[in-house]
Protein backbone atom coordinates (compact mmCIF):
# COMPACT_ATOMS: atom_id res chain seq x y z
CA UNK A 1 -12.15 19.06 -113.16
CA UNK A 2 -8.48 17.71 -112.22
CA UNK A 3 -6.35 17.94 -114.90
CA UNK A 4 -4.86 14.50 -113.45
CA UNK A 5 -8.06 12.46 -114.53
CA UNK A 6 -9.58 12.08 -117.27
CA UNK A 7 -12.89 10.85 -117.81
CA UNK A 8 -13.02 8.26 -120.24
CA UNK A 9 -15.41 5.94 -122.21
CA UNK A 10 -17.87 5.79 -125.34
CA UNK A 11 -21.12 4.28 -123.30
CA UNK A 12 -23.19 5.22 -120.82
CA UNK A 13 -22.13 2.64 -118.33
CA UNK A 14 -18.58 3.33 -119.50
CA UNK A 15 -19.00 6.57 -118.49
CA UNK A 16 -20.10 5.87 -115.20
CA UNK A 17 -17.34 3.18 -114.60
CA UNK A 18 -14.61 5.70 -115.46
CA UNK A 19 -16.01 7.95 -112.92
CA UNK A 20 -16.75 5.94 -110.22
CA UNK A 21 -13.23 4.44 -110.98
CA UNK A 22 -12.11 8.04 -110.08
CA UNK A 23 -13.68 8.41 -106.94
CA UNK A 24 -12.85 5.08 -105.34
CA UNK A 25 -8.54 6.12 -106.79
CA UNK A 26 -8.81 9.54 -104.66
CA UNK A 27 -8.31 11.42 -108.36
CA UNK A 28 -12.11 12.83 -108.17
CA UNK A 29 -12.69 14.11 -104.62
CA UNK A 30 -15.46 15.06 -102.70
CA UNK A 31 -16.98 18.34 -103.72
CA UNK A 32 -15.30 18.07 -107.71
CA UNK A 33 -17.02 19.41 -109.97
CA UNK A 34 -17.65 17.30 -113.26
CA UNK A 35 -17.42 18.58 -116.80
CA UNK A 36 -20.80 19.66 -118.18
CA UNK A 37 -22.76 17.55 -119.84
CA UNK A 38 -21.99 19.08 -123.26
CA UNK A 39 -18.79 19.41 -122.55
CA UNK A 40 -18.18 15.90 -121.86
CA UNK A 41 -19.93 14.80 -124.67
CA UNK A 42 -17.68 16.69 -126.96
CA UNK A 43 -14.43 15.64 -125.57
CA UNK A 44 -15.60 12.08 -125.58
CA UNK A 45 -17.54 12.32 -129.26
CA UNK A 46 -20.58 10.75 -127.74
CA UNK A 47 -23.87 12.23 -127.71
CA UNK A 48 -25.14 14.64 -124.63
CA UNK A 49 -27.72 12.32 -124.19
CA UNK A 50 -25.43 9.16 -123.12
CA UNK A 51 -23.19 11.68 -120.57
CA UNK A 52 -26.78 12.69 -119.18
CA UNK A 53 -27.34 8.99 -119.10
CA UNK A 54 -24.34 8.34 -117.30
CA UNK A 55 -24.14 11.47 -114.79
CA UNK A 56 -28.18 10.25 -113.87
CA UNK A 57 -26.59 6.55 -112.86
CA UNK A 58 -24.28 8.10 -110.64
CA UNK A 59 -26.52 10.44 -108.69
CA UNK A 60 -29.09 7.04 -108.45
CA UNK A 61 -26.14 5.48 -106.74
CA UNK A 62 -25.07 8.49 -104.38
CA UNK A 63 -21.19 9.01 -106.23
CA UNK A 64 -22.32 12.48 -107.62
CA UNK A 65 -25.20 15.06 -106.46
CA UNK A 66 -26.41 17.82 -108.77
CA UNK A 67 -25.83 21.52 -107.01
CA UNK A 68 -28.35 23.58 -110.14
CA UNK A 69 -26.62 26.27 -111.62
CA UNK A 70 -23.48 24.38 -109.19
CA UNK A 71 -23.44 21.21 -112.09
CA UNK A 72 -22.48 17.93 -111.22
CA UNK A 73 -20.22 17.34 -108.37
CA UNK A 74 -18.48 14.24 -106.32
CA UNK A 75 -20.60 13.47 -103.30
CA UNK A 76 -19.44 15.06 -100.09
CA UNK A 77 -17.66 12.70 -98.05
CA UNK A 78 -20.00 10.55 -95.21
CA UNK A 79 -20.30 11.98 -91.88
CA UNK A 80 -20.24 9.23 -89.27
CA UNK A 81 -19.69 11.65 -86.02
CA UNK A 82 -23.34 12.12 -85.12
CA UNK A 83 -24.36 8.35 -84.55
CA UNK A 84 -21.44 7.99 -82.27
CA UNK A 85 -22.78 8.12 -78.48
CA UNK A 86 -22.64 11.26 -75.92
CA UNK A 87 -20.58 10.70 -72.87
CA UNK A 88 -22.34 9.23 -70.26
CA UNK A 89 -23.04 12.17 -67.78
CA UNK A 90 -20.99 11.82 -63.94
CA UNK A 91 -23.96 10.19 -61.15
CA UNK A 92 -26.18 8.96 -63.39
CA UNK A 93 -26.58 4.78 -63.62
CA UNK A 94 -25.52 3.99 -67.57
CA UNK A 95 -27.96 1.68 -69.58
CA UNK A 96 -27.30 3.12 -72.41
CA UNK A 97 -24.34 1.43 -73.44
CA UNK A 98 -25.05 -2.19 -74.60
CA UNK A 99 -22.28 -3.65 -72.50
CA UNK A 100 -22.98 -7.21 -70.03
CA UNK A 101 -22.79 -7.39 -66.87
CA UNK A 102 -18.77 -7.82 -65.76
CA UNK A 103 -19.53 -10.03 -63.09
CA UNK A 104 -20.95 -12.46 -65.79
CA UNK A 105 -17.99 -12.45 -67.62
CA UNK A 106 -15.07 -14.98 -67.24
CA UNK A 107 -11.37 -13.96 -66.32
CA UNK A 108 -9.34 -13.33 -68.90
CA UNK A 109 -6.32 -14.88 -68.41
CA UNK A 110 -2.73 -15.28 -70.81
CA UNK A 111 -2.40 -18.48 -72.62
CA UNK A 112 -0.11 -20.41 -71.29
CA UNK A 113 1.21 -21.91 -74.86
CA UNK A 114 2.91 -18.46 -76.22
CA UNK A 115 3.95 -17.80 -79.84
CA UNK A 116 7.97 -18.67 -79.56
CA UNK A 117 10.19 -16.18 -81.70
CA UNK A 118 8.85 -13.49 -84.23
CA UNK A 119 7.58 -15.79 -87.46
CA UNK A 120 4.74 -15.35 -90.05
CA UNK A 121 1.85 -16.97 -89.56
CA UNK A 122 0.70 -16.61 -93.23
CA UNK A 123 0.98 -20.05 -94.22
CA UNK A 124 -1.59 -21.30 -91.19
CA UNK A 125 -3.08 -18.03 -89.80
CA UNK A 126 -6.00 -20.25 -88.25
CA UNK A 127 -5.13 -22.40 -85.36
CA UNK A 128 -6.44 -25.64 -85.96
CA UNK A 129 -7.61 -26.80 -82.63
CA UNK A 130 -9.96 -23.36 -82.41
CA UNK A 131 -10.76 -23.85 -86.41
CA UNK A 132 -11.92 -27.41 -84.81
CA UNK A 133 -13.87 -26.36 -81.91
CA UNK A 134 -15.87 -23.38 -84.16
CA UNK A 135 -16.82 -25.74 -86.67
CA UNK A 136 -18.68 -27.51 -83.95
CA UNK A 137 -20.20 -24.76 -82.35
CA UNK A 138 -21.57 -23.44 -85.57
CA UNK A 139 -22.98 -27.05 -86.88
CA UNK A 140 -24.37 -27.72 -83.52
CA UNK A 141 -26.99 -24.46 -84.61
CA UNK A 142 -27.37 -25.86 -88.03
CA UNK A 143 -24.85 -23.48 -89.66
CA UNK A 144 -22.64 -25.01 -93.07
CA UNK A 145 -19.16 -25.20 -92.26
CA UNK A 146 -17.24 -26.58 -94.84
CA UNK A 147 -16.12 -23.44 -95.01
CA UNK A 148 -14.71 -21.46 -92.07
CA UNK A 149 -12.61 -18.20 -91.31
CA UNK A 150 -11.50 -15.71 -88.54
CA UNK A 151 -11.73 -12.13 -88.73
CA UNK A 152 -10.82 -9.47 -85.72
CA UNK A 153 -14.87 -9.06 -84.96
CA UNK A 154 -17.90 -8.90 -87.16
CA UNK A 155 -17.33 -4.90 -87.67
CA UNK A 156 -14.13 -5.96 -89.18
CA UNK A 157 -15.15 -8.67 -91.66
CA UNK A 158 -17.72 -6.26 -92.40
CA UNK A 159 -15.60 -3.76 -93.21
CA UNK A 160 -13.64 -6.09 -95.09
CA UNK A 161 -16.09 -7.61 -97.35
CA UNK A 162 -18.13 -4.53 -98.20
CA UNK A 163 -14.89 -3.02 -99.20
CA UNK A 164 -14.14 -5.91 -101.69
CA UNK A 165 -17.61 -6.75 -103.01
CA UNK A 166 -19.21 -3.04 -103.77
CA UNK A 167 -18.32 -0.20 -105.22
CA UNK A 168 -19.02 3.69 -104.02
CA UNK A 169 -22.96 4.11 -104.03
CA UNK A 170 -24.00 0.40 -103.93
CA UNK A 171 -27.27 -0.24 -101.32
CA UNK A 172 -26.77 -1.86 -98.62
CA UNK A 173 -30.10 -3.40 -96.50
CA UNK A 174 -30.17 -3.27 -92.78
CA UNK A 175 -32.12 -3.39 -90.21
CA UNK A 176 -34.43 -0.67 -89.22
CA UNK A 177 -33.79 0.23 -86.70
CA UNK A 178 -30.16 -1.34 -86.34
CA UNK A 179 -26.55 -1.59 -85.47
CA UNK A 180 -25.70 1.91 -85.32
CA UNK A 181 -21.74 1.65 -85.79
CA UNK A 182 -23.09 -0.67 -88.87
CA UNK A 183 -24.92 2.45 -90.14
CA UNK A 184 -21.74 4.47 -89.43
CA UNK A 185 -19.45 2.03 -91.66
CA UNK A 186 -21.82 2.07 -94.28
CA UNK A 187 -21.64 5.52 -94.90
CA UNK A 188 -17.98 5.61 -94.20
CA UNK A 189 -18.01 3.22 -96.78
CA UNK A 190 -19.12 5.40 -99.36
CA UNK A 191 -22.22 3.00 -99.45
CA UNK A 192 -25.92 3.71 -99.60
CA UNK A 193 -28.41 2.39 -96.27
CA UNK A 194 -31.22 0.91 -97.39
CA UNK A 195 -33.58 0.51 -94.33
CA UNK A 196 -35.56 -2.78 -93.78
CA UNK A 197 -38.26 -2.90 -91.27
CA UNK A 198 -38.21 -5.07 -88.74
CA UNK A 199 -40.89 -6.60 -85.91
CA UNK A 200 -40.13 -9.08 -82.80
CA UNK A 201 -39.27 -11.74 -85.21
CA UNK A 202 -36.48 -9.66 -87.07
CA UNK A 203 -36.21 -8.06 -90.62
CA UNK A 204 -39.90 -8.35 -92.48
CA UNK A 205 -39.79 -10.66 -95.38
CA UNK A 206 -41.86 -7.91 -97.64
CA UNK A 207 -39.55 -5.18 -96.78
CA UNK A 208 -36.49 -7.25 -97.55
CA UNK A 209 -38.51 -7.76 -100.64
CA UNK A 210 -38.62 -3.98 -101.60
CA UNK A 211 -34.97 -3.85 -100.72
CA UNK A 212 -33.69 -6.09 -103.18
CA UNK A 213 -36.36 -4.92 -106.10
CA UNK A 214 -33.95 -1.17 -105.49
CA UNK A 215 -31.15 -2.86 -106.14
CA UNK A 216 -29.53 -3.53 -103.23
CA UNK A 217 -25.86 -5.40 -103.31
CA UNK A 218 -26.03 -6.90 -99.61
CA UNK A 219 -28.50 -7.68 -97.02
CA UNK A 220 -27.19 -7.59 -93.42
CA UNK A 221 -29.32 -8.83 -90.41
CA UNK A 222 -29.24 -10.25 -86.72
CA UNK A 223 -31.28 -13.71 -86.37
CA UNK A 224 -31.24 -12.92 -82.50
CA UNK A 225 -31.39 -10.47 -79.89
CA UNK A 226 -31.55 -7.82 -82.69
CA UNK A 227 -29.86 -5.18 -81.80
CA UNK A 228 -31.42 -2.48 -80.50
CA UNK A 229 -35.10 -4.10 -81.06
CA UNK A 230 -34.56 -7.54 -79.82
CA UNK A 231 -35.63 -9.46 -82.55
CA UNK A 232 -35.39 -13.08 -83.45
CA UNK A 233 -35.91 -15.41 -86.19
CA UNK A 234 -39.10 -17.91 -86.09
CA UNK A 235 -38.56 -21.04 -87.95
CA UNK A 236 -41.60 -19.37 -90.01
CA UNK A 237 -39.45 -16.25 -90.51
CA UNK A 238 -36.22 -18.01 -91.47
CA UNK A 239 -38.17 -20.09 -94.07
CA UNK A 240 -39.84 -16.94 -95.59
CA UNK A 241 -37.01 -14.95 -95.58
CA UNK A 242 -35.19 -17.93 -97.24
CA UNK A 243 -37.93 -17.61 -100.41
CA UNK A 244 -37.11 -14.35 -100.55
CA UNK A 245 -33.11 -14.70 -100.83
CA UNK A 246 -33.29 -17.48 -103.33
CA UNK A 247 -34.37 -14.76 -105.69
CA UNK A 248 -31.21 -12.88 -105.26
CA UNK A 249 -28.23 -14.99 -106.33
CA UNK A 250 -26.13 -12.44 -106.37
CA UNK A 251 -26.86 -10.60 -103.45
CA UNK A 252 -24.11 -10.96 -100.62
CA UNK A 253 -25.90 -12.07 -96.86
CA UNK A 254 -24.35 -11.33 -93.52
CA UNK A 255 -25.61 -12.97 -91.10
CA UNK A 256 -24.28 -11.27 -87.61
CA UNK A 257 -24.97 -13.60 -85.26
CA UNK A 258 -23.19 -11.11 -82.26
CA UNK A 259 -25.18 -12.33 -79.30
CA UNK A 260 -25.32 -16.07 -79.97
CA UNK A 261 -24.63 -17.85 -76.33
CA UNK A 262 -26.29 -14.96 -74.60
CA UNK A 263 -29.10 -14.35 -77.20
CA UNK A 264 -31.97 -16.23 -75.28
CA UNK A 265 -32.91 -17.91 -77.91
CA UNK A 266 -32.45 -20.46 -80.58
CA UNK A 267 -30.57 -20.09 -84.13
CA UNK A 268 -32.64 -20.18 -87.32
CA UNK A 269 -30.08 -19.31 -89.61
CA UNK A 270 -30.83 -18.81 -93.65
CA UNK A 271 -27.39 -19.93 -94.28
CA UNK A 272 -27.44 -23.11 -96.51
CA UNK A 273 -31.50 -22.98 -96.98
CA UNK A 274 -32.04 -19.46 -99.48
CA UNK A 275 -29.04 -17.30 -100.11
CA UNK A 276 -26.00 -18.36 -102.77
CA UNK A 277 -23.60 -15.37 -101.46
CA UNK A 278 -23.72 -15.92 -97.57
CA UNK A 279 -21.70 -15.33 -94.34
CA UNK A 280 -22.23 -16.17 -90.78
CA UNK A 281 -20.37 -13.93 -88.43
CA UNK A 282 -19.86 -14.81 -84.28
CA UNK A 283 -17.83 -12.77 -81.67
CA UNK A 284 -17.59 -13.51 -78.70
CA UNK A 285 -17.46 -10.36 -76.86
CA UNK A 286 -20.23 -10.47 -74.97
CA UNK A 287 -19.98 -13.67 -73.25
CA UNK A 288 -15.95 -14.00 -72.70
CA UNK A 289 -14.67 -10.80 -72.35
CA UNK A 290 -15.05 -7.25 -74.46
CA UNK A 291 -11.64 -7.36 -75.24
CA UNK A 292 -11.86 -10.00 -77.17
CA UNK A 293 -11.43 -8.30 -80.37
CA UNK A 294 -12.35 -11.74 -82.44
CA UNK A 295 -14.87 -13.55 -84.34
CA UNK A 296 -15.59 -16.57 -86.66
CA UNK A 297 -17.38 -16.81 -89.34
CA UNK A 298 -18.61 -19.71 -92.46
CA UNK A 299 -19.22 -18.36 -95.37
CA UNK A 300 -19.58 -19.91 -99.12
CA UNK A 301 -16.22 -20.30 -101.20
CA UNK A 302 -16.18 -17.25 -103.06
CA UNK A 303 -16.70 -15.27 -100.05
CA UNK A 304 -14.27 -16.92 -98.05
CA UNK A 305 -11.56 -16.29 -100.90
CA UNK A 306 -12.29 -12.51 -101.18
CA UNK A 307 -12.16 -12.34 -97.34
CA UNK A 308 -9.11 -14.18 -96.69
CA UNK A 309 -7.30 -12.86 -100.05
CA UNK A 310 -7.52 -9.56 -98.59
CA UNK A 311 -7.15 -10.32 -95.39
CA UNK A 312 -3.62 -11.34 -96.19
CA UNK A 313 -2.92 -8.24 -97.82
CA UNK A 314 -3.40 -6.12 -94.46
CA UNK A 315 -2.90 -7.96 -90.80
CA UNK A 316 -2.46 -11.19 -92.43
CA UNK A 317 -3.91 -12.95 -89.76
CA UNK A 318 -5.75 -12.58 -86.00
CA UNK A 319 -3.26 -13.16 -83.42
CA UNK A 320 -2.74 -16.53 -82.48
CA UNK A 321 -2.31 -14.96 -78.42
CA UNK A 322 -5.93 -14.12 -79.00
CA UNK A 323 -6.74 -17.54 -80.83
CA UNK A 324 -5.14 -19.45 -77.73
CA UNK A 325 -6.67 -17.44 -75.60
CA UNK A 326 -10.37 -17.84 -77.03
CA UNK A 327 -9.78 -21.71 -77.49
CA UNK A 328 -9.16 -22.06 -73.84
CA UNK A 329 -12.28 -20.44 -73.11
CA UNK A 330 -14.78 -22.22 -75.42
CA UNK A 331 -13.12 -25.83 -74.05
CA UNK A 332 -13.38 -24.74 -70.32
CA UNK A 333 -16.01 -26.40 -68.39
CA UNK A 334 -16.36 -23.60 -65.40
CA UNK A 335 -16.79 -20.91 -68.73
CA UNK A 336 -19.49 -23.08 -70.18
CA UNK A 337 -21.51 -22.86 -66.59
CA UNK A 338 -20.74 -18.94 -66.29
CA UNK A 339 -22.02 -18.17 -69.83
CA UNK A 340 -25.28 -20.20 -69.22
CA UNK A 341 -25.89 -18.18 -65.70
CA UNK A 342 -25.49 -15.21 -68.07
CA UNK A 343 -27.83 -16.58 -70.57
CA UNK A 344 -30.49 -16.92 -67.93
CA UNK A 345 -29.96 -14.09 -66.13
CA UNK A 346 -29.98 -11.55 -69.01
CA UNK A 347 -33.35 -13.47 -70.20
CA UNK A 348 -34.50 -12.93 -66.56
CA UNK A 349 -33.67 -8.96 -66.19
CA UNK A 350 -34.61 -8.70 -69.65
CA UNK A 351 -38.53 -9.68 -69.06
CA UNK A 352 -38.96 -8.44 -66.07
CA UNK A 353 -38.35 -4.53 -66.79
CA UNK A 354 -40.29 -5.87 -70.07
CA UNK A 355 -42.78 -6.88 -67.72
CA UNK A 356 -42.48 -3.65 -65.15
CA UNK A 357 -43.39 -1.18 -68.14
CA UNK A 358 -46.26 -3.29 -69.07
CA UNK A 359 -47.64 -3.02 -65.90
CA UNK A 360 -47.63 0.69 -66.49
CA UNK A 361 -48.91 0.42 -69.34
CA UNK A 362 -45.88 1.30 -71.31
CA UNK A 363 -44.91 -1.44 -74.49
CA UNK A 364 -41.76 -2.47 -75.24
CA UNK A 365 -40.48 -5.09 -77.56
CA UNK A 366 -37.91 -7.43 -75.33
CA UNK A 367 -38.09 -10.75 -77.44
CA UNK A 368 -34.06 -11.61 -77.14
CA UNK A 369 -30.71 -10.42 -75.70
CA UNK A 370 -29.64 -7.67 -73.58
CA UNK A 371 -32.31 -4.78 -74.54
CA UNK A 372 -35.45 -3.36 -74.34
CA UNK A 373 -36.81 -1.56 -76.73
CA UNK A 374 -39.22 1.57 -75.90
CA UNK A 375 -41.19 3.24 -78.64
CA UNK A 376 -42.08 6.97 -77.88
CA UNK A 377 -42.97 10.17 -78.66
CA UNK A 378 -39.98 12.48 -78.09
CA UNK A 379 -37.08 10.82 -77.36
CA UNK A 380 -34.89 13.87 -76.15
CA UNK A 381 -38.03 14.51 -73.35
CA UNK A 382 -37.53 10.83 -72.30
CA UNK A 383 -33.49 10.39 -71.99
CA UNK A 384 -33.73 14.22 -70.17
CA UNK A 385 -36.24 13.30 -68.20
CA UNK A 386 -35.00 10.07 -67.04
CA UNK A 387 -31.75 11.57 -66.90
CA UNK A 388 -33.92 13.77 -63.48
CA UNK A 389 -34.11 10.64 -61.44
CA UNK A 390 -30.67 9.24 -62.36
CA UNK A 391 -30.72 6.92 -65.32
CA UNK A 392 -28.71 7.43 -68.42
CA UNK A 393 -30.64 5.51 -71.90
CA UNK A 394 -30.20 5.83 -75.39
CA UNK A 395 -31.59 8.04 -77.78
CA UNK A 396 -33.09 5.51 -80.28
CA UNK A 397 -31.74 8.75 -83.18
CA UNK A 398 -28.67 7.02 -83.73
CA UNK A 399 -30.25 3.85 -84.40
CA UNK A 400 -33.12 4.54 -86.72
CA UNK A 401 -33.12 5.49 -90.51
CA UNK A 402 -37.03 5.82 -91.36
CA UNK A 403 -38.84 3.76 -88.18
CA UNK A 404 -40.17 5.53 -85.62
CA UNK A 405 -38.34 7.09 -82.31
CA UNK A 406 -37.67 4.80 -79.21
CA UNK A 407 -35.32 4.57 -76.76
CA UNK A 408 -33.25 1.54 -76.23
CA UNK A 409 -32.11 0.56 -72.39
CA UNK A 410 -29.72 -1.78 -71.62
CA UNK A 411 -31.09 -4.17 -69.26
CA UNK A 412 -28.14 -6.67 -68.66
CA UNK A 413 -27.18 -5.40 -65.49
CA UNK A 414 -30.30 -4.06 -64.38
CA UNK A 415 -31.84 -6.50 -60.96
CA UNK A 416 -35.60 -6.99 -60.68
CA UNK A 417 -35.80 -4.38 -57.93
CA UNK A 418 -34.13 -1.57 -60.20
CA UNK A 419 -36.35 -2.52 -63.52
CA UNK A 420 -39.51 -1.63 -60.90
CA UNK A 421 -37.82 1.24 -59.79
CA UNK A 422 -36.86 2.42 -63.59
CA UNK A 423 -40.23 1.39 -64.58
CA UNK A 424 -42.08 3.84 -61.95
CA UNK A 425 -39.86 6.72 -63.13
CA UNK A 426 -40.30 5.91 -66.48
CA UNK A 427 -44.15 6.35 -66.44
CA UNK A 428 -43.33 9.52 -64.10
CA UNK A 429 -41.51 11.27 -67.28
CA UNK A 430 -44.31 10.39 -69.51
CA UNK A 431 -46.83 11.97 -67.23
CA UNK A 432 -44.73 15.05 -66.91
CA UNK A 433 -44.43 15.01 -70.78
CA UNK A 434 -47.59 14.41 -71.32
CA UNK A 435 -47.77 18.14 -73.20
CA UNK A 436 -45.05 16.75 -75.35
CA UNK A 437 -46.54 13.84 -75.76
CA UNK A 438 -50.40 15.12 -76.81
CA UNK A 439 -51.91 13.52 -74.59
């Protein structure tokens, strides 16, 4: 135990508090051991019983583990490494990489209003035409905006709320299989993934259910093009996932909206109809421009105040370059034509390779956005073997928690004649796998 702390407090939860408070200070690191549970108990002049009491919180919650003759120690820190995707190999055609199609994307070009002198923009870090234009864009899909913020992308306001509203250990619901850089924060987070299934119209109301009867302290989900099963909300869905929220007050919602002009589909957002804690997160990445490091979000009050107040207290604001720049592209007509070819055209490629496998008698679930959605048996036989005839897909490993293995291709660029072609060699690798398989 390091001298430097000391673990205070004359209650259970007390107990718990002044440990966790450790851990999230740096004072109790990763791999400390913890005083025994006698021990404690002595130095504190509480029974064994409420230190037992206390250490069996923190385990629930993932800050400590229990090593047997070892004791109680910190949690190991959260490796995020093995989600993170392999290089794509030289030769081989990448659809593995969740990108649209550049030639669908608009020029990026410099603003031509540029921020004169070196100032703060503290005082007004939202530009007032864009806060303008995002309020309509978001109440156009139903979305509440009396109250509206920026953030530098949904990973980022992520990042930043999580941070503020939970503590070491807290659950965390997503999607099933999801968002794998998502999974990656939450464990770098010191947070605890709680999976929720999901099905062509998004996360399951009964297994959001579950999620929030463990205790969960946020509930994150895509209403469209799910990402990497393609999900979208129903108006049915919405409304029963809705019930379900209203019975969690407390509970911060994210809704990550990341596809929305390219989805393929309409918005049917929960905001405003079930949950009291609630954000709705856009970027705009991949309809403008990748590097577009920027997103907008409407939230409640409360949120909005913890996101902002410590949004200050690190960048202080998004660049107003990048503001300008984003403004200009949501008000230009020739954008607003480009970004509804893209719409149609990912919907388009999208279906058909849906529509290819199906013919071989391979399912996939392709209900929104950019990707398809394979289930299988092995994954590692299917990425190798496709990997034979020149095509580079995911391993769904990286995306999955308890669901079952898939693969997830990226179909954005991907013409009608190619999705046959991919098709065709896809139902060649299952044949050759069939061993693998069983048959």
């Amino acid at each position: 135990m390091a001298t430097q702390y000391e673990i205070t407090g004359m209650t259970a939860k007390g107990i718990a508090a002044s440990v966790e408070r450790g851990v999230a200070e740096g004072a109790l690191v990763p791999g400390r051991a913890l005083p025994p549970v006698r021990r404690l108990a002595d130095e504190l002049g509480v029974s064994p019983g409420t230190v037992a009491t206390a250490y069996k919180e923190l385990r629930r919650r993932g800050i400590v583990v229990t090593r047997g003759r070892g004791g109680t120690v910190v949690a190991p820190a959260p490796a995020v490494a093995s989600r993170r995707p392999p290089k794509v190999p030289e030769g081989l055609r990448d659809l593995a990489g969740g990108h649209p199609d550049p030639a669908l994307l608009p020029a990026l070009l410099p603003p031509s209003r540029l921020s004169p002198g070196a100032r703060s923009h503290r005082s007004a870090p939202r530009l007032a035409r864009l806060e303008e234009a995002v309020r309509a864009w978001l109440a156009a899909d139903g979305v509440p905006v009396e109250h509206v913020t920026f953030a530098h992308g949904a990973l980022d306001l992520l990042d930043r709320l999580l941070s503020v509203e939970l503590r070491p250990g807290d659950g965390v619901a997503v999607e099933d299989p999801g968002y794998h850089h998502l999974l990656d924060l939450v464990a770098a987070l010191g947070l605890r993934t709680v999976p929720v299934a999901v099905d062509d119209e998004g996360i399951r109301p009964e297994a959001l259910r579950g999620a929030l009867g463990a205790g969960v302290r946020a509930v994150v989900f895509s209403p469209r093009a799910q990402n990497p099963y393609g999900g979208h909300f129903s108006a049915a869905r919405r409304d029963a996932l809705a019930e379900v929220l209203r019975g969690a007050p407390d509970v911060l919602v994210v809704e990550n909206d990341h596809a929305s002009e390219v989805a393929g589909t309409a918005l049917h957002t929960v905001t405003g109809a079930g949950p009291a804690r609630w954000v709705h997160v856009r970027t705009v990445s991949k309809f403008l421009g990748t590097d577009l490091r920027w997103a907008a979000a409407a939230c409640d009050p409360v949120t909005l105040a913890r996101h902002d107040g410590r949004l200050l207290l690190t960048s202080g604001w998004v660049s107003h370059l990048l503001q300008e720049t984003v403004h200009g592209l949501l008000a230009d007509g020739d954008t607003h034509a480009l970004v509804a070819r893209a719409r149609e055209t990912y919907a388009r490629r999208r279906t058909v390779l849906a529509a290819e496998l199906a013919a071989r008698g391979i399912a996939s679930h392709a209900a929104s956005g950019m990707n398809v959605w394979v289930p299988v048996r092995d994954e590692s036989a299917v990425v190798n073997g496709l990997r034979s005839y020149g095509w580079w897909v995911a391993a769904g490993a990286r995306f999955r928690l308890a669901s079952g293995p898939g693969v997830r291709i990226t179909a954005a660029g991907l013409e009608p004649a190619d999705a046959a072609q991919l098709a065709s060699d896809f139902a060649t690798v299952l044949g050759e796998s069939e061993a693998t398989y069983g048959g």
